[in-house]
C-alpha atoms as a PDB file:
ATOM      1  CA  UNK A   1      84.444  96.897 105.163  1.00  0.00           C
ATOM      2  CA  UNK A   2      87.180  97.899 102.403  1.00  0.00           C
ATOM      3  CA  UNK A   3      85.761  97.255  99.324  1.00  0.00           C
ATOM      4  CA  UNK A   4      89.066  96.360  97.657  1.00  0.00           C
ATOM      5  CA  UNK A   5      89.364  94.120 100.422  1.00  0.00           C
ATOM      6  CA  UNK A   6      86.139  92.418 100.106  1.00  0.00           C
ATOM      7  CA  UNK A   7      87.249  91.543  96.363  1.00  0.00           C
ATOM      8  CA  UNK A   8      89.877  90.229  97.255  1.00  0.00           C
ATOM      9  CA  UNK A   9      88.210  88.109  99.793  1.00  0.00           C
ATOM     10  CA  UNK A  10      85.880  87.351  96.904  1.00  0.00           C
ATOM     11  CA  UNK A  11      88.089  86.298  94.785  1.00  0.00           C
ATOM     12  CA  UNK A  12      90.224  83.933  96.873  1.00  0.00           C
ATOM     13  CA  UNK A  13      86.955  82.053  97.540  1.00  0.00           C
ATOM     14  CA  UNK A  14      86.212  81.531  94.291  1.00  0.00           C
ATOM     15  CA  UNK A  15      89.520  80.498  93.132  1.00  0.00           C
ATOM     16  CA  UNK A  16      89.448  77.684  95.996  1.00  0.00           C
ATOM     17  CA  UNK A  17      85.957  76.639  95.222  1.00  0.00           C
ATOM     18  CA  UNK A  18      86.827  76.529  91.296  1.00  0.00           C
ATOM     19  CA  UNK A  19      90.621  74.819  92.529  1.00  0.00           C
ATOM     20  CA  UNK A  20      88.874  71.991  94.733  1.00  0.00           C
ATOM     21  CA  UNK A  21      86.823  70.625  91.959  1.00  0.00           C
ATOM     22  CA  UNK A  22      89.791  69.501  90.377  1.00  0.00           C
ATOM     23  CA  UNK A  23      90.556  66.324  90.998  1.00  0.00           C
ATOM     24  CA  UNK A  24      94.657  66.870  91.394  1.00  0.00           C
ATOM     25  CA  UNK A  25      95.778  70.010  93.729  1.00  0.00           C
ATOM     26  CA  UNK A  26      96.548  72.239  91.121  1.00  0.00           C
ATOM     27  CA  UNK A  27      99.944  74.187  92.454  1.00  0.00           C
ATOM     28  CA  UNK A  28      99.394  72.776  96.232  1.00  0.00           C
ATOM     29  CA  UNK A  29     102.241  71.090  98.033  1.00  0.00           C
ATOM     30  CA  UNK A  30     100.404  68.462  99.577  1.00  0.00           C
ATOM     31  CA  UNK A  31     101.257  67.060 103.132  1.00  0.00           C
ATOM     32  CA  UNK A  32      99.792  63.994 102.507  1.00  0.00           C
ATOM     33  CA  UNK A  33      96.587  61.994 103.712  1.00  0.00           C
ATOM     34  CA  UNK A  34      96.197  60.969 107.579  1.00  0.00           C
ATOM     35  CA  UNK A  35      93.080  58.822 107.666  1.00  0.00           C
ATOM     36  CA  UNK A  36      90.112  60.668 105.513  1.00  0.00           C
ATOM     37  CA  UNK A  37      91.936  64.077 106.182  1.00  0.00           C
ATOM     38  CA  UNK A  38      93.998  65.624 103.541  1.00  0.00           C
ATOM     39  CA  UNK A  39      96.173  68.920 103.925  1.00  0.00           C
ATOM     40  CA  UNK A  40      97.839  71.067 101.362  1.00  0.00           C
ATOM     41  CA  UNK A  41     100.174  74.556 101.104  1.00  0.00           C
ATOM     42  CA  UNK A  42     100.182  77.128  98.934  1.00  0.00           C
ATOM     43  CA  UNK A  43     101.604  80.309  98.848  1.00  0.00           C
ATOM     44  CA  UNK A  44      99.892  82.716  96.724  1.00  0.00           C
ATOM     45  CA  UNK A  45     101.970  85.188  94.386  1.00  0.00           C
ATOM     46  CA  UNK A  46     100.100  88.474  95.978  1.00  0.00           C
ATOM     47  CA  UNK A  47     102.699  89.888  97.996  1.00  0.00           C
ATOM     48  CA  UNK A  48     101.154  88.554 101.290  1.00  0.00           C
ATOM     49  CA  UNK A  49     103.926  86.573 103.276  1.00  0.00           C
ATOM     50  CA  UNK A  50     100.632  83.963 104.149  1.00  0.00           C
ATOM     51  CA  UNK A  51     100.113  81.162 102.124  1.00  0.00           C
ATOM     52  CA  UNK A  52      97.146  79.957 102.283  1.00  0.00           C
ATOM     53  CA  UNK A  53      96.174  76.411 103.579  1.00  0.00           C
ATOM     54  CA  UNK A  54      93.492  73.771 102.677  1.00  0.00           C
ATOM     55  CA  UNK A  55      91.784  70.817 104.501  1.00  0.00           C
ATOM     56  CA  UNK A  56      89.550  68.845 103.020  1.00  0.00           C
ATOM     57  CA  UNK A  57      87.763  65.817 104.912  1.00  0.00           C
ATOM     58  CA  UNK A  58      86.039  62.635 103.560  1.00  0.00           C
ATOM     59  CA  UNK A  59      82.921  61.787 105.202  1.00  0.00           C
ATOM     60  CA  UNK A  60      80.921  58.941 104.572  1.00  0.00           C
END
């Protein structure tokens, strides 16, 4: 695998693990909670036309 790819990959992980300890969504357009599910947008400034997309479920 690419190394400058695998930082990347790296990276991104770490900046949604650090991001989802927030309590607010921290630049993420939010599409609102359905039931215990909540979804949220962002697009990343990296040149990549993908934003990137996070779910996050509550489970008791």
């Amino acid at each position: 695998m690419n190394t400058s790819y695998q930082n990347f990959i790296d990276r991104c992980i770490i900046e949604v693990m650090r991001e989802s300890s927030y309590t607010k969504l921290k630049g993420w357009t939010s599409f609102g909670k359905n039931n215990d599910l909540d979804l949220a947008f962002k697009k990343l400034d990296d040149g990549h036309p993908l934003g990137l997309w996070k779910c996050s479920i509550e489970i008791e």
